[in-house]
PDB file of N, CA and C in Angstrom:
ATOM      1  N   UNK A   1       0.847  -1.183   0.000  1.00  0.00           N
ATOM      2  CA  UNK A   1       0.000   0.000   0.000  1.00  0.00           C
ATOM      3  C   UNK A   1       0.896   1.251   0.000  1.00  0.00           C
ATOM      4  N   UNK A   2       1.014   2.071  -0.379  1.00  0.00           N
ATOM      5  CA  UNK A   2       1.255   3.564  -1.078  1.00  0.00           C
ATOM      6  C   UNK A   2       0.600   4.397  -0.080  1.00  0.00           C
ATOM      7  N   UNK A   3       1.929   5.466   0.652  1.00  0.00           N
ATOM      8  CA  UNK A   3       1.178   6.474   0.990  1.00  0.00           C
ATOM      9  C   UNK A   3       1.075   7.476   0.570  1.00  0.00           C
ATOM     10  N   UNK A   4      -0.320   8.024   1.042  1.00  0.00           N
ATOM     11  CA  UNK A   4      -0.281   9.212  -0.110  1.00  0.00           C
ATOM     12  C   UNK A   4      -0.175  10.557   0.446  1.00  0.00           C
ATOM     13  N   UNK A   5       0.233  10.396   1.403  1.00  0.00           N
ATOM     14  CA  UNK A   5       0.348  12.116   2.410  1.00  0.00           C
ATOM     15  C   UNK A   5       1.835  12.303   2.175  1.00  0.00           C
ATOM     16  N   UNK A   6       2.536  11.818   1.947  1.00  0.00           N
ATOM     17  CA  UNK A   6       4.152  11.867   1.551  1.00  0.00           C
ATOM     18  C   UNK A   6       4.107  13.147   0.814  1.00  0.00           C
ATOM     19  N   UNK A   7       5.058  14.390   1.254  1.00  0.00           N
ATOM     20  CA  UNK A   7       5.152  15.089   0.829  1.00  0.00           C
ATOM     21  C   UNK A   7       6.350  15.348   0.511  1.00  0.00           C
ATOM     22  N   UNK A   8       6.914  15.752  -1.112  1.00  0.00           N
ATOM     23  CA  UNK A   8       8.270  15.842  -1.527  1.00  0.00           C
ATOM     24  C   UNK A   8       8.974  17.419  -1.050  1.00  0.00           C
ATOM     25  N   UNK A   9       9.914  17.180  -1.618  1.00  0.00           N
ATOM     26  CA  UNK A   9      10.911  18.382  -1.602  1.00  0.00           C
ATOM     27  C   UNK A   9      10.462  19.144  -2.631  1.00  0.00           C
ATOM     28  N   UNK A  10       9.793  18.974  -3.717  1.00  0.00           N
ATOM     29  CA  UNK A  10       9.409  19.617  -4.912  1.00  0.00           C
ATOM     30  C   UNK A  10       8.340  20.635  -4.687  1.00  0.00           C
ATOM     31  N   UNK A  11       7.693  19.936  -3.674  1.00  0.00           N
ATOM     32  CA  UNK A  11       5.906  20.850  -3.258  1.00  0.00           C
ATOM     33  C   UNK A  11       6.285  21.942  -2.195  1.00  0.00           C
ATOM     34  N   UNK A  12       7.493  21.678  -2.064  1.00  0.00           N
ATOM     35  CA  UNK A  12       7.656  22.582  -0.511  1.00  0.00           C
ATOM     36  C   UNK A  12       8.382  23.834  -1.720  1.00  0.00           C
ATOM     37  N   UNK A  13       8.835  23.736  -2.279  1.00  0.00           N
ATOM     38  CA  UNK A  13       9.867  24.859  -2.840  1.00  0.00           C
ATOM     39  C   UNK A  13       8.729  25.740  -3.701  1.00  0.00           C
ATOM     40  N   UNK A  14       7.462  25.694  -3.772  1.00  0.00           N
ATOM     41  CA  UNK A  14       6.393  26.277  -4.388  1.00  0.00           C
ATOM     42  C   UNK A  14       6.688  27.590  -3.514  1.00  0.00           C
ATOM     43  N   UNK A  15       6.596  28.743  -4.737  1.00  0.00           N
ATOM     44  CA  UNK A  15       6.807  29.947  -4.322  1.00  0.00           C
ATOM     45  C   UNK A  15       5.745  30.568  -3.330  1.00  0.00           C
ATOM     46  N   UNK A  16       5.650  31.379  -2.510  1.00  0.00           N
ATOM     47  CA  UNK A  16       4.467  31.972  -2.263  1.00  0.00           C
ATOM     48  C   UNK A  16       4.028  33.310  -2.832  1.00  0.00           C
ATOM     49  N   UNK A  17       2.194  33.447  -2.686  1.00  0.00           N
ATOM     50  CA  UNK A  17       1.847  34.474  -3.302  1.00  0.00           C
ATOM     51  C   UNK A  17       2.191  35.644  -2.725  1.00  0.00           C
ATOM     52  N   UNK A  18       2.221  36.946  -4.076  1.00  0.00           N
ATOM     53  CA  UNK A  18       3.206  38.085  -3.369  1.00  0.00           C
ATOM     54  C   UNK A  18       1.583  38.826  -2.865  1.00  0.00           C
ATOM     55  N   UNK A  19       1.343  38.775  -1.235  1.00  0.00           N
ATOM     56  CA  UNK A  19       0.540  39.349  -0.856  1.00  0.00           C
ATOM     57  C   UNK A  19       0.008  40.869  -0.674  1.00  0.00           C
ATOM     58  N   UNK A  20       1.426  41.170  -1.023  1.00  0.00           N
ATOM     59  CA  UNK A  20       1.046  42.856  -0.879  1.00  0.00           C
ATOM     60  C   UNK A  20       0.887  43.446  -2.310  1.00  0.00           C
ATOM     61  N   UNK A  21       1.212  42.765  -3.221  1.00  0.00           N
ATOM     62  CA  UNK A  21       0.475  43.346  -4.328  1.00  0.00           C
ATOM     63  C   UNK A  21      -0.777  42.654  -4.966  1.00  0.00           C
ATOM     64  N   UNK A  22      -1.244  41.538  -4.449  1.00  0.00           N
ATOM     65  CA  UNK A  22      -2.315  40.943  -4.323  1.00  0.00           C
ATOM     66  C   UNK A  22      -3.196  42.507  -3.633  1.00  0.00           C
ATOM     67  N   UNK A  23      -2.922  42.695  -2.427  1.00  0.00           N
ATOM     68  CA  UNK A  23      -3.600  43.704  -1.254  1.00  0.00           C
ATOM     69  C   UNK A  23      -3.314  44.757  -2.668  1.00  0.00           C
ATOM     70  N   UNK A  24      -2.365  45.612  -3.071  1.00  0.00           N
ATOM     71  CA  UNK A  24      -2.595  46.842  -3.775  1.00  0.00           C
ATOM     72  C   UNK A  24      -3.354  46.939  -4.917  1.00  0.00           C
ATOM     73  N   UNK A  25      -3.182  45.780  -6.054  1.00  0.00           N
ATOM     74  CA  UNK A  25      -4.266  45.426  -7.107  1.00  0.00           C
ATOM     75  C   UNK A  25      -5.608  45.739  -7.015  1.00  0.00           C
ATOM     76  N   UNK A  26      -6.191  44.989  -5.114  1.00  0.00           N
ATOM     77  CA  UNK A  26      -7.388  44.688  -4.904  1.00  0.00           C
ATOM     78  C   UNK A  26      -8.047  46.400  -4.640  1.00  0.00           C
ATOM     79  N   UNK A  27      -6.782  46.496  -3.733  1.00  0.00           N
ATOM     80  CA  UNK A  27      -7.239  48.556  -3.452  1.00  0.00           C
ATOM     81  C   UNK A  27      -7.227  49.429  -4.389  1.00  0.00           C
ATOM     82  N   UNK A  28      -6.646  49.532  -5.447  1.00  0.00           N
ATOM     83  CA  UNK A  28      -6.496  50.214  -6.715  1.00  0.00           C
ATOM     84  C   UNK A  28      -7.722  50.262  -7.435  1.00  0.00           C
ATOM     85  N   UNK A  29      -8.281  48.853  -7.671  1.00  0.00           N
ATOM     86  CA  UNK A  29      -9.590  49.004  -8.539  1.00  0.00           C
ATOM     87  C   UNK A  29     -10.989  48.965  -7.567  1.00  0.00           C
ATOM     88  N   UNK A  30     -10.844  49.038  -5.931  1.00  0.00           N
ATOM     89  CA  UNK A  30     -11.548  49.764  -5.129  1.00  0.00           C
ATOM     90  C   UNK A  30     -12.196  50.796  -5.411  1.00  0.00           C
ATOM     91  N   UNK A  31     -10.373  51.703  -5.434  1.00  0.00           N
ATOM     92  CA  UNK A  31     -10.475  53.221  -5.721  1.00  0.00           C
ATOM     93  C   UNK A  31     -11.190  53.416  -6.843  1.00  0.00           C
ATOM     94  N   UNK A  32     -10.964  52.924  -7.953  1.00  0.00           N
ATOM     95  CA  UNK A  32     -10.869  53.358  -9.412  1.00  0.00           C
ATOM     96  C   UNK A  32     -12.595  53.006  -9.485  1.00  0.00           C
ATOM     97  N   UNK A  33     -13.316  52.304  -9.013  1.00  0.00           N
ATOM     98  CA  UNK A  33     -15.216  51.597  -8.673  1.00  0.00           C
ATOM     99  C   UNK A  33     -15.510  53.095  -8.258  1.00  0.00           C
ATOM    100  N   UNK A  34     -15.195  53.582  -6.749  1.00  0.00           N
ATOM    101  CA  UNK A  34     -15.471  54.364  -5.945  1.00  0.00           C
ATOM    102  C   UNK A  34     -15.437  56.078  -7.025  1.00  0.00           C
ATOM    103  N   UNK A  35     -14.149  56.320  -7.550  1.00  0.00           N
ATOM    104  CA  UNK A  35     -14.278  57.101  -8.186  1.00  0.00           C
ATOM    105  C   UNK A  35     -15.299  57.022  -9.756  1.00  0.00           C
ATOM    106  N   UNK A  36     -15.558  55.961  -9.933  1.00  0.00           N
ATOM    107  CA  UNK A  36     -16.987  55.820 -11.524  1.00  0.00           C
ATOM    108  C   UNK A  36     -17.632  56.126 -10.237  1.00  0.00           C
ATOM    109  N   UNK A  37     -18.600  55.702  -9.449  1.00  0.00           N
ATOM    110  CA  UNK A  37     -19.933  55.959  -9.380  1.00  0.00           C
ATOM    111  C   UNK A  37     -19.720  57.847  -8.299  1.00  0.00           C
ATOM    112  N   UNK A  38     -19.264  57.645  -7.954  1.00  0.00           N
ATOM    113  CA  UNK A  38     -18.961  59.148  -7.415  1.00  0.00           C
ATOM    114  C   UNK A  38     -19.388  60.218  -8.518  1.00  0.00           C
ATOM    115  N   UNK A  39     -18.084  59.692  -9.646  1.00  0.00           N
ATOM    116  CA  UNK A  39     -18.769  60.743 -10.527  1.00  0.00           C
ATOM    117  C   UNK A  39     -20.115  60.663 -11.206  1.00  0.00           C
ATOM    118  N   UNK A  40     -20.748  59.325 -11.666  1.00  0.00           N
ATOM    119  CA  UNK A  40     -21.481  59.652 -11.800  1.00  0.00           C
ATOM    120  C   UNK A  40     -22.878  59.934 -10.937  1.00  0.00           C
ATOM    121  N   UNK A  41     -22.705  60.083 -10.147  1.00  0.00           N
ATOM    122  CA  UNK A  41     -23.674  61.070  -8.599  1.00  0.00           C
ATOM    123  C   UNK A  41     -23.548  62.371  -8.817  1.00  0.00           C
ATOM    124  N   UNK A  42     -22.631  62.726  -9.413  1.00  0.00           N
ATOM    125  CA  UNK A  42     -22.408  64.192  -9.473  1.00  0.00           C
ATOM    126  C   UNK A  42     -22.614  64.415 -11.053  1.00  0.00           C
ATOM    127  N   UNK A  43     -23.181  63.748 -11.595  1.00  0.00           N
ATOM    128  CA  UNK A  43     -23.724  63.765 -12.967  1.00  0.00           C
ATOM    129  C   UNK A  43     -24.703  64.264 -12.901  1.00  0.00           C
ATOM    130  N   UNK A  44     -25.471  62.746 -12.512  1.00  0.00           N
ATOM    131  CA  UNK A  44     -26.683  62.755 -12.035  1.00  0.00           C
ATOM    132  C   UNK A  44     -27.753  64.145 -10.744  1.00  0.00           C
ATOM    133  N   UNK A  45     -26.625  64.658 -10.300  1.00  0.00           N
ATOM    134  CA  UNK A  45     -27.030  65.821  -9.738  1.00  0.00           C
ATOM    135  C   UNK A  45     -27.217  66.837 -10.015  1.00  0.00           C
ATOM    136  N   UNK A  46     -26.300  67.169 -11.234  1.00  0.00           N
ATOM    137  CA  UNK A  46     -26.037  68.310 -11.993  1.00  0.00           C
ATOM    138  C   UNK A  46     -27.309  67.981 -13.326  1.00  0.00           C
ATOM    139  N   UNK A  47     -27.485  66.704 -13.718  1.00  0.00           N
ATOM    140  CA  UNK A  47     -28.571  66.933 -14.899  1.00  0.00           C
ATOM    141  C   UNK A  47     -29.718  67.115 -14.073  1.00  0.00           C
ATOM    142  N   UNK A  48     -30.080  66.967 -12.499  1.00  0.00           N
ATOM    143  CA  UNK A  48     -31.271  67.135 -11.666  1.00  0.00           C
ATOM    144  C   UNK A  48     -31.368  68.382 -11.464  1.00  0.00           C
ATOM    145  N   UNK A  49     -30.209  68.886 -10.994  1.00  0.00           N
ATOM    146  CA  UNK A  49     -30.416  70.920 -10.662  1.00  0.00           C
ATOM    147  C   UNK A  49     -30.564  71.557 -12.415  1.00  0.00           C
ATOM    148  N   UNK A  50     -30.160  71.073 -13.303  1.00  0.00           N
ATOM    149  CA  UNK A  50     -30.332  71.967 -14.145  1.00  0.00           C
ATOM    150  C   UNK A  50     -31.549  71.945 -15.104  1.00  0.00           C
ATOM    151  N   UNK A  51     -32.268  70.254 -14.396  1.00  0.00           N
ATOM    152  CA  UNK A  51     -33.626  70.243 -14.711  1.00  0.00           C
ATOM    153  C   UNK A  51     -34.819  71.794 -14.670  1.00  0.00           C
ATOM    154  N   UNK A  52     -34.110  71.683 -12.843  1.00  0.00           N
ATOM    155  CA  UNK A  52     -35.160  72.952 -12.092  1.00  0.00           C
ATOM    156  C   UNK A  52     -36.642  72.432 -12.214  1.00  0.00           C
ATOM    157  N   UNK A  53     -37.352  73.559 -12.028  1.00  0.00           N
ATOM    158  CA  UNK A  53     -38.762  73.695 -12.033  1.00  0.00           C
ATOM    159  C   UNK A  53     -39.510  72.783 -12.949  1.00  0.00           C
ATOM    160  N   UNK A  54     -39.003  72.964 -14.110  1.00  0.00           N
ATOM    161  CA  UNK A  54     -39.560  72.148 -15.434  1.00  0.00           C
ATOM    162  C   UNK A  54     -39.677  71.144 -14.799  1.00  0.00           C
ATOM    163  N   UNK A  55     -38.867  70.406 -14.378  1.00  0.00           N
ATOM    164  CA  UNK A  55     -38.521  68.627 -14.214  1.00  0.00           C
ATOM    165  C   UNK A  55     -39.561  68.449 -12.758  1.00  0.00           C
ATOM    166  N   UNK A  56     -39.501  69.032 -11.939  1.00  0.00           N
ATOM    167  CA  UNK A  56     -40.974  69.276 -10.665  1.00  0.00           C
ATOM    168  C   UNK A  56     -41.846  68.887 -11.560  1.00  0.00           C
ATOM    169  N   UNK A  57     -42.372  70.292 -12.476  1.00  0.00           N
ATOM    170  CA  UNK A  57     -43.793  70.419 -13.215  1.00  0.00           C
ATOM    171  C   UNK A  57     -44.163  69.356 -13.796  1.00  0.00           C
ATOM    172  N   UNK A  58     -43.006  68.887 -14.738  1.00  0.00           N
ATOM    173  CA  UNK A  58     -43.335  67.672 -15.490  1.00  0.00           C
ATOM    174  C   UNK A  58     -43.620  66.363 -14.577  1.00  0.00           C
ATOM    175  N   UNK A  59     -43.140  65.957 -13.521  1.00  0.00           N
ATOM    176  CA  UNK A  59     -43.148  64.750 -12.803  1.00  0.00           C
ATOM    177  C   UNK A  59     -45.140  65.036 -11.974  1.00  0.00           C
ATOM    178  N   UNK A  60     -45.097  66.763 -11.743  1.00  0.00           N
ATOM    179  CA  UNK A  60     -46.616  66.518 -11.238  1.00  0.00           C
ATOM    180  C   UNK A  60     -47.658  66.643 -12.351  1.00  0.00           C
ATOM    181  N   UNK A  61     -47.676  66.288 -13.199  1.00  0.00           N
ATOM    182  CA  UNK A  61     -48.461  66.595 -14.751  1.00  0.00           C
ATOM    183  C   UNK A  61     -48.405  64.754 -14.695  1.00  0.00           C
ATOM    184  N   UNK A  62     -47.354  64.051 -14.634  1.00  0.00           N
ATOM    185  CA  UNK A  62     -47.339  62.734 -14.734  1.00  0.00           C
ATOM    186  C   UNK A  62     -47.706  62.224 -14.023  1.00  0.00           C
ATOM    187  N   UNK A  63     -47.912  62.538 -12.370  1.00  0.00           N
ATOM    188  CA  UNK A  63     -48.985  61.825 -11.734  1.00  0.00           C
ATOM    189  C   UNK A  63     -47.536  61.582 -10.627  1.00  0.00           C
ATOM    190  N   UNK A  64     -46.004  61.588 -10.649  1.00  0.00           N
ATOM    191  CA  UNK A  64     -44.866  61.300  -9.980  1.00  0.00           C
ATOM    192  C   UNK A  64     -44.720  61.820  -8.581  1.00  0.00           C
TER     193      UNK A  64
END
């Protein structure tokens, strides 16, 4: 019978993962998410204020 938990010299010399740029990759495109919807909030705010009054009137004409 063959065991099979035997572990070589070959499996041990497996590099490890480089964790801190694993960690900076993951924070980078955090940032880069955080900054798309940010801006577009401030899109979306700016096509709402420059609606004004009209965009009120129209939503109570629609029943909104």
């Amino acid at each position: 019978m063959v065991d099979t938990h035997i572990i070589t010299d070959e499996v041990m010399m497996m590099t490890e993962p480089d964790y801190k740029e694993m960690y900076l990759t993951l924070f980078r495109a955090s940032e880069e998410a955080l900054d798309i919807l940010i801006a577009a909030q401030r899109k979306c705010e700016e096509m709402y204020l420059a609606g004004g009054e009209g965009t009120a009137q129209a939503e109570e004409r629609a029943g909104n």
